[in-house]
C-alpha atoms as a PDB file:
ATOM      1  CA  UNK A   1     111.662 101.861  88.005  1.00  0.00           C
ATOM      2  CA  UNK A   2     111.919 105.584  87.671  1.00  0.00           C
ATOM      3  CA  UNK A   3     114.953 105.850  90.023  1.00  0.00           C
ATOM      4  CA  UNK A   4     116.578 103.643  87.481  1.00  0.00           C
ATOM      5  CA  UNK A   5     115.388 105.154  84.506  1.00  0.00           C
ATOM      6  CA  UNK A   6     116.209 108.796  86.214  1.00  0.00           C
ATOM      7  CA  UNK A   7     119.875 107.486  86.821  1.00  0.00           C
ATOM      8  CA  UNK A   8     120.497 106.163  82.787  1.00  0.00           C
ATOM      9  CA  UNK A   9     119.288 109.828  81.823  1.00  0.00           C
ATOM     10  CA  UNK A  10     121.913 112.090  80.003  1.00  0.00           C
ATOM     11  CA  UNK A  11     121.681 114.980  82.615  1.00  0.00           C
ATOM     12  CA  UNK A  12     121.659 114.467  86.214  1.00  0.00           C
ATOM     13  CA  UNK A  13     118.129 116.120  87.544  1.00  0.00           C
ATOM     14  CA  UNK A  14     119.606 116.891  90.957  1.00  0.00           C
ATOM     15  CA  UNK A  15     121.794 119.443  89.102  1.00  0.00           C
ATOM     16  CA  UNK A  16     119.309 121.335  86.841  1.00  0.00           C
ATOM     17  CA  UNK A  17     117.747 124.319  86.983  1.00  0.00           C
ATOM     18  CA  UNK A  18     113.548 123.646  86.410  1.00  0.00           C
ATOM     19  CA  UNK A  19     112.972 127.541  85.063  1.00  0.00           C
ATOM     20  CA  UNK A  20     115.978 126.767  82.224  1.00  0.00           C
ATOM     21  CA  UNK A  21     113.368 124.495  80.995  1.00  0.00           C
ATOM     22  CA  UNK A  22     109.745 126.481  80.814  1.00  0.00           C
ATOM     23  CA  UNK A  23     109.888 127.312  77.403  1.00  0.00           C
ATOM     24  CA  UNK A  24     110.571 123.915  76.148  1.00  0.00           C
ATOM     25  CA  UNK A  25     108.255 121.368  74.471  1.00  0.00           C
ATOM     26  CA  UNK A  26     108.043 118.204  75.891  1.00  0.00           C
ATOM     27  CA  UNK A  27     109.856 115.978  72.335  1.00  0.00           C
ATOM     28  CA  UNK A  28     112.617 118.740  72.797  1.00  0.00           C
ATOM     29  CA  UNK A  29     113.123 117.940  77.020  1.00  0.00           C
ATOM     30  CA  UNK A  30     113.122 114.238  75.942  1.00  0.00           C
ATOM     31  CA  UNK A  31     115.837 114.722  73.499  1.00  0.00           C
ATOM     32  CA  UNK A  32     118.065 116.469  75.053  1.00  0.00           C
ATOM     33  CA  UNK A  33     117.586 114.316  78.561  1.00  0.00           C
ATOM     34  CA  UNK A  34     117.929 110.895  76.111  1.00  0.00           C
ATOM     35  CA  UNK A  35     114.438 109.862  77.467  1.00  0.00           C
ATOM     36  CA  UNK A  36     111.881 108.326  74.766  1.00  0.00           C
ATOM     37  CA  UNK A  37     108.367 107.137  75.278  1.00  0.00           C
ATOM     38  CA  UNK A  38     109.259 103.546  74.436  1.00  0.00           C
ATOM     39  CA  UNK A  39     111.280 103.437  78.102  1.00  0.00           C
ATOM     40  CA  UNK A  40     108.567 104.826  79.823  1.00  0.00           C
ATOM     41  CA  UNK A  41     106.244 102.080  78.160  1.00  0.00           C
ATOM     42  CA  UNK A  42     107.033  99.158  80.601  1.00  0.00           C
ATOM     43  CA  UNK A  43     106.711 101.853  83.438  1.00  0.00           C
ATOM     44  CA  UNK A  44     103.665 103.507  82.535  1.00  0.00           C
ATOM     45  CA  UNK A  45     101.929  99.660  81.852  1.00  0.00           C
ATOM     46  CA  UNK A  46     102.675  99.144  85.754  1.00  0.00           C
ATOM     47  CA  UNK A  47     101.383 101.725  86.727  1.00  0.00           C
ATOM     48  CA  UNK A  48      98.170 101.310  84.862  1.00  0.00           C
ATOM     49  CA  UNK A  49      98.055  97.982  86.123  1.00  0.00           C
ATOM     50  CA  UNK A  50      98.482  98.426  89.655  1.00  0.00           C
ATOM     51  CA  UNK A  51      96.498 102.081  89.430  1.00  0.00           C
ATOM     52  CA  UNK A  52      93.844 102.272  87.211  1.00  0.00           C
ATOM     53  CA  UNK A  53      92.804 103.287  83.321  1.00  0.00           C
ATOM     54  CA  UNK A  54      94.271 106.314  81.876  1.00  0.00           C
ATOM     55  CA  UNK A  55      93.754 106.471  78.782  1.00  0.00           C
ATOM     56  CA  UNK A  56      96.603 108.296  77.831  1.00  0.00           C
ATOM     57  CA  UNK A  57      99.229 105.860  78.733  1.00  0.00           C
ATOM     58  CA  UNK A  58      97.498 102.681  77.580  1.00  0.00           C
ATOM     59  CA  UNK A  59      96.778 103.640  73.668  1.00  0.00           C
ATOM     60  CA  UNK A  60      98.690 101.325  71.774  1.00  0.00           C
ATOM     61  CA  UNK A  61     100.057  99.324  74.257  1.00  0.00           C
ATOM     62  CA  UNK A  62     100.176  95.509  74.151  1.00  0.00           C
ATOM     63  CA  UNK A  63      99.091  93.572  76.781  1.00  0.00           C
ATOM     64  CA  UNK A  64      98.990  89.335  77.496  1.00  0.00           C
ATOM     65  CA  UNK A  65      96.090  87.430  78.706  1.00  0.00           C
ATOM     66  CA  UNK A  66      97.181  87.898  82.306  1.00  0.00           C
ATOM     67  CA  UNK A  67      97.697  91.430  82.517  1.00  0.00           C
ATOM     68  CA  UNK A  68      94.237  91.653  80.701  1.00  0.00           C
ATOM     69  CA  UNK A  69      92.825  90.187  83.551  1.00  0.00           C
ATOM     70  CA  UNK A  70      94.050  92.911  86.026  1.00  0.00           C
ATOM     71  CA  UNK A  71      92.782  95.080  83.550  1.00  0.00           C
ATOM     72  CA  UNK A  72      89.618  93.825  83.875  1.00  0.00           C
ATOM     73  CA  UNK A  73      89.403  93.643  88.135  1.00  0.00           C
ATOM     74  CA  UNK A  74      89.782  97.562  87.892  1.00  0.00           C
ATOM     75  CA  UNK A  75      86.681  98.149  85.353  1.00  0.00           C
ATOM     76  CA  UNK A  76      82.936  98.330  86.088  1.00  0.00           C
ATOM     77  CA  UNK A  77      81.047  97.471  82.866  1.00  0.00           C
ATOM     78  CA  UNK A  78      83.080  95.374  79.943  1.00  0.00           C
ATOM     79  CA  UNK A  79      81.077  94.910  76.474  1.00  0.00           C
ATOM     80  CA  UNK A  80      82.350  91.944  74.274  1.00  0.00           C
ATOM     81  CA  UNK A  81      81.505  91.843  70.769  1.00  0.00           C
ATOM     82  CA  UNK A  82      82.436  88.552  69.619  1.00  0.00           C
ATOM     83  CA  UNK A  83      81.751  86.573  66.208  1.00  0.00           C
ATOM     84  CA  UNK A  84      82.020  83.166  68.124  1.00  0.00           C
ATOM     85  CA  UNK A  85      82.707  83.463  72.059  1.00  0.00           C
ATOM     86  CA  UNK A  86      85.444  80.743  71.489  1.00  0.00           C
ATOM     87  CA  UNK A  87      87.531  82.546  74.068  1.00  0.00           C
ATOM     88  CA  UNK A  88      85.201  83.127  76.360  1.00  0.00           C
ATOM     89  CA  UNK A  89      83.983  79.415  76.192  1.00  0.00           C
ATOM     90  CA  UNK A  90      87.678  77.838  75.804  1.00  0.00           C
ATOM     91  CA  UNK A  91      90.309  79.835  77.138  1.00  0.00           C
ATOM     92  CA  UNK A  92      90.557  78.565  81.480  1.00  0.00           C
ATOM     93  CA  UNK A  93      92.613  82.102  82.030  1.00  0.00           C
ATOM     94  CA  UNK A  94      89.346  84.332  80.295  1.00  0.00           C
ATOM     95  CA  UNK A  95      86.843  81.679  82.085  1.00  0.00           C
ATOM     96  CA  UNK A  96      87.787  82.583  85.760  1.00  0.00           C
ATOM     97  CA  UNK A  97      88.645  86.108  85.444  1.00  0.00           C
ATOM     98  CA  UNK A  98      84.959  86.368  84.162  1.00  0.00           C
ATOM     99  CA  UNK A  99      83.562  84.452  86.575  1.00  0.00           C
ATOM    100  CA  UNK A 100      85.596  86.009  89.433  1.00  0.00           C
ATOM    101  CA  UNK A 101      84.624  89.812  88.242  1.00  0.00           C
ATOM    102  CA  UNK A 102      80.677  88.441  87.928  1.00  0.00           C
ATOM    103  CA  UNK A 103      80.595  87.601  91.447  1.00  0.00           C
ATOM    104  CA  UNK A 104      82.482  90.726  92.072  1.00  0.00           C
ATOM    105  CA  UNK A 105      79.945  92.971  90.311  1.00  0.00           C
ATOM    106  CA  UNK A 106      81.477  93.812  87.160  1.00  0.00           C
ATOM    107  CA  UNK A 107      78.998  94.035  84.482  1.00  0.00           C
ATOM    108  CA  UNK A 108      79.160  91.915  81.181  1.00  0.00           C
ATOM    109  CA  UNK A 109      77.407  92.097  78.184  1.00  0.00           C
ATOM    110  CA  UNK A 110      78.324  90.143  75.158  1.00  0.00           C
ATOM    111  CA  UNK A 111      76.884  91.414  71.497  1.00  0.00           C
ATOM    112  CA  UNK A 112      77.004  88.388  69.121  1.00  0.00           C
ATOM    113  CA  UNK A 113      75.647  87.926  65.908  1.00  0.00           C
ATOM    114  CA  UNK A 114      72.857  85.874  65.333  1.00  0.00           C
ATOM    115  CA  UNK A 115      73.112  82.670  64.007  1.00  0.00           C
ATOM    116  CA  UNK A 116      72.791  78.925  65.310  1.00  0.00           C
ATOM    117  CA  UNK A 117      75.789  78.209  66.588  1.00  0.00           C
ATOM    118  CA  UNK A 118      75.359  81.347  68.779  1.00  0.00           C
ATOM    119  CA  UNK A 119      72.398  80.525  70.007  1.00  0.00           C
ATOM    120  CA  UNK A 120      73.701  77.555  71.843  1.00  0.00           C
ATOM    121  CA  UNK A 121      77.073  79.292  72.924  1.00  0.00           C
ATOM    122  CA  UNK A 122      74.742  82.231  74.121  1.00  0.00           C
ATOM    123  CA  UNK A 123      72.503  79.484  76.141  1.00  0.00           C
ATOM    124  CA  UNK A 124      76.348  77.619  77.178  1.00  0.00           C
ATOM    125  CA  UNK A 125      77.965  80.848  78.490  1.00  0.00           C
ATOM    126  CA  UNK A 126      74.920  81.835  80.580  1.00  0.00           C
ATOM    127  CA  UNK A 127      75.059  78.229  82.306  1.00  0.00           C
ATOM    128  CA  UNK A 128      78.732  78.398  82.678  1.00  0.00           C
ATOM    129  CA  UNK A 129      78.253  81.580  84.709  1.00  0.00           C
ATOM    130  CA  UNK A 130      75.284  79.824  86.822  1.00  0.00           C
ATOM    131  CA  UNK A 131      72.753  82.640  85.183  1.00  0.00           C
ATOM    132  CA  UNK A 132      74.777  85.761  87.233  1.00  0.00           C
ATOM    133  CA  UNK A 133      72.636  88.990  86.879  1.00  0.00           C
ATOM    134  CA  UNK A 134      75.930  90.561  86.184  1.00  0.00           C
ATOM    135  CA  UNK A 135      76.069  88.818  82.708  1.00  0.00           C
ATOM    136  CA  UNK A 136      73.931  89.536  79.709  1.00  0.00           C
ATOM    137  CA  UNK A 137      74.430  88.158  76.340  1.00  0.00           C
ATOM    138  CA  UNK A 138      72.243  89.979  73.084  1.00  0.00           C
ATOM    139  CA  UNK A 139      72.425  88.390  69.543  1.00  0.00           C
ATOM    140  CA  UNK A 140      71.530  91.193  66.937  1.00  0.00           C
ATOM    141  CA  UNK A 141      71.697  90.653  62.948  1.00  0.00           C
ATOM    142  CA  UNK A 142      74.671  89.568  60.986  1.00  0.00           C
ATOM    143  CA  UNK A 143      74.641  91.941  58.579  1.00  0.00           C
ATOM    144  CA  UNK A 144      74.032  94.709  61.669  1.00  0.00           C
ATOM    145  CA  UNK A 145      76.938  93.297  63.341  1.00  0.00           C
ATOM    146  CA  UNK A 146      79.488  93.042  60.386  1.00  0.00           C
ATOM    147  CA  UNK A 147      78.636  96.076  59.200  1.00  0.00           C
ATOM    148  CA  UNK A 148      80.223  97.717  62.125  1.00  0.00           C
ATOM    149  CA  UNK A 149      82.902  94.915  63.350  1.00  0.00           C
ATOM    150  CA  UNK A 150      85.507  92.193  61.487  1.00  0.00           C
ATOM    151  CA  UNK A 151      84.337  89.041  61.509  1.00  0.00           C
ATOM    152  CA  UNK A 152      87.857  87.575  62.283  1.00  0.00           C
ATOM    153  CA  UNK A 153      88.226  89.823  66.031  1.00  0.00           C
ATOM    154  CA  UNK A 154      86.548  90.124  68.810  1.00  0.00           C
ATOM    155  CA  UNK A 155      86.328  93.879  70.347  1.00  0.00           C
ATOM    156  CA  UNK A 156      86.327  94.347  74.181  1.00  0.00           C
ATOM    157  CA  UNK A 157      85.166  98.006  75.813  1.00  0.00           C
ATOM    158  CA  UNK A 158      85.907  98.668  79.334  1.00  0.00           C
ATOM    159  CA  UNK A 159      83.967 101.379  80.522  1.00  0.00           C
ATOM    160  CA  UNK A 160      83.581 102.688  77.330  1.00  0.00           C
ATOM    161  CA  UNK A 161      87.220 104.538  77.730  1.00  0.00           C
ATOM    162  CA  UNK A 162      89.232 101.658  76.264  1.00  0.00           C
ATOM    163  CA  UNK A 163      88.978  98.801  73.544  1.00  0.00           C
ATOM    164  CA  UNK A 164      91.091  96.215  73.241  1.00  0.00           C
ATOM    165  CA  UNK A 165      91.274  93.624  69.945  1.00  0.00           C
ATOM    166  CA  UNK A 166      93.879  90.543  70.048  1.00  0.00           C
ATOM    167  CA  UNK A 167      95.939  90.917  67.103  1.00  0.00           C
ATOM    168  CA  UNK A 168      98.070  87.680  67.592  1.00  0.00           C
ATOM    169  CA  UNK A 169      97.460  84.727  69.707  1.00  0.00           C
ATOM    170  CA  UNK A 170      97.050  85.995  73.522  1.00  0.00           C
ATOM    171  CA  UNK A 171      98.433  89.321  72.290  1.00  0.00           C
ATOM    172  CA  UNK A 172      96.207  92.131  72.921  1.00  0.00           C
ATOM    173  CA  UNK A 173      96.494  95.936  71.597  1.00  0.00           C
ATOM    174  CA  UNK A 174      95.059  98.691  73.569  1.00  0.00           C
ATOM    175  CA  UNK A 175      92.801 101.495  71.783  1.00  0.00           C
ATOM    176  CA  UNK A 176      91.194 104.120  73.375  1.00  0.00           C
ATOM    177  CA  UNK A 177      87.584 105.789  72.194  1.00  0.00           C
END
């Protein structure tokens, strides 16, 4: 992917000199070599895919459900605040990463607020994941938990580096802390 991108770029790298270029800031060297951050995007999501979190790369970047899911093999704790755990109780894709990364030793926790409805799905998703140490779910107060989050999106952390919100159907945006 960089080969290609390296051979649409407006100067040939073989043929420049590196020093001609010490002084210059990095918006001015991507100017002048036609190379903008939205092609590096596709590369730079592969990379964190296949590599690992940096947080630098992934701000902003929009992920689907599957690509969440690799997300999620490379992390060691996730923390799910959710106003209903309808995803986590509906969606197949969400169902087997979790229970896959639960018997891998990935750590969730799921912050809910407290109501009745909750209380079952709490009781539902602990059953669905046949009680797994890994897994914890904590209701807290409504008003503690809207005071902080919208009740229309669910937040994910991963290792407290990233969060990620859907913003359209199986559409996630990447944030970092």
């Amino acid at each position: 992917m960089y080969v290609r991108l390296g051979h649409n770029l407006k100067k040939n790298l073989s043929k420049i000199n590196v020093d001609d270029y010490k002084e210059c800031q990095m918006s001015e060297l991507r100017k002048d070599f036609g190379l903008f951050k939205k092609d590096l995007i596709e590369i730079w999501k592969v990379e964190v895919l296949e590599f690992g979190v940096n947080t630098r790369m992934l701000d902003g970047l929009t992920v689907n459900v599957k690509e969440l899911a690799i997300l999620e093999e490379r992390t060691e704790e996730i923390i799910i605040y959710s106003p209903d755990l309808k995803n986590d109780l509906l969606e197949t894709t969400i169902m087997k990463t979790v229970a896959n990364n639960l018997e891998k030793g990935i750590k969730y926790k799921y912050l809910l607020p407290k109501t009745k409805e909750n209380k079952k799905r709490k009781n539902q998703l602990i059953e669905l994941h046949k009680n797994n140490t890994n897994l914890s779910v904590v209701l807290i107060s409504e008003e503690d938990y809207y005071k902080k989050y919208n009740k229309n999106k669910e937040y994910v952390f991963y290792d407290n580096l990233i969060y990620v919100t859907e913003d359209k159907p199986n559409i996630f945006t990447i944030h970092t802390i």
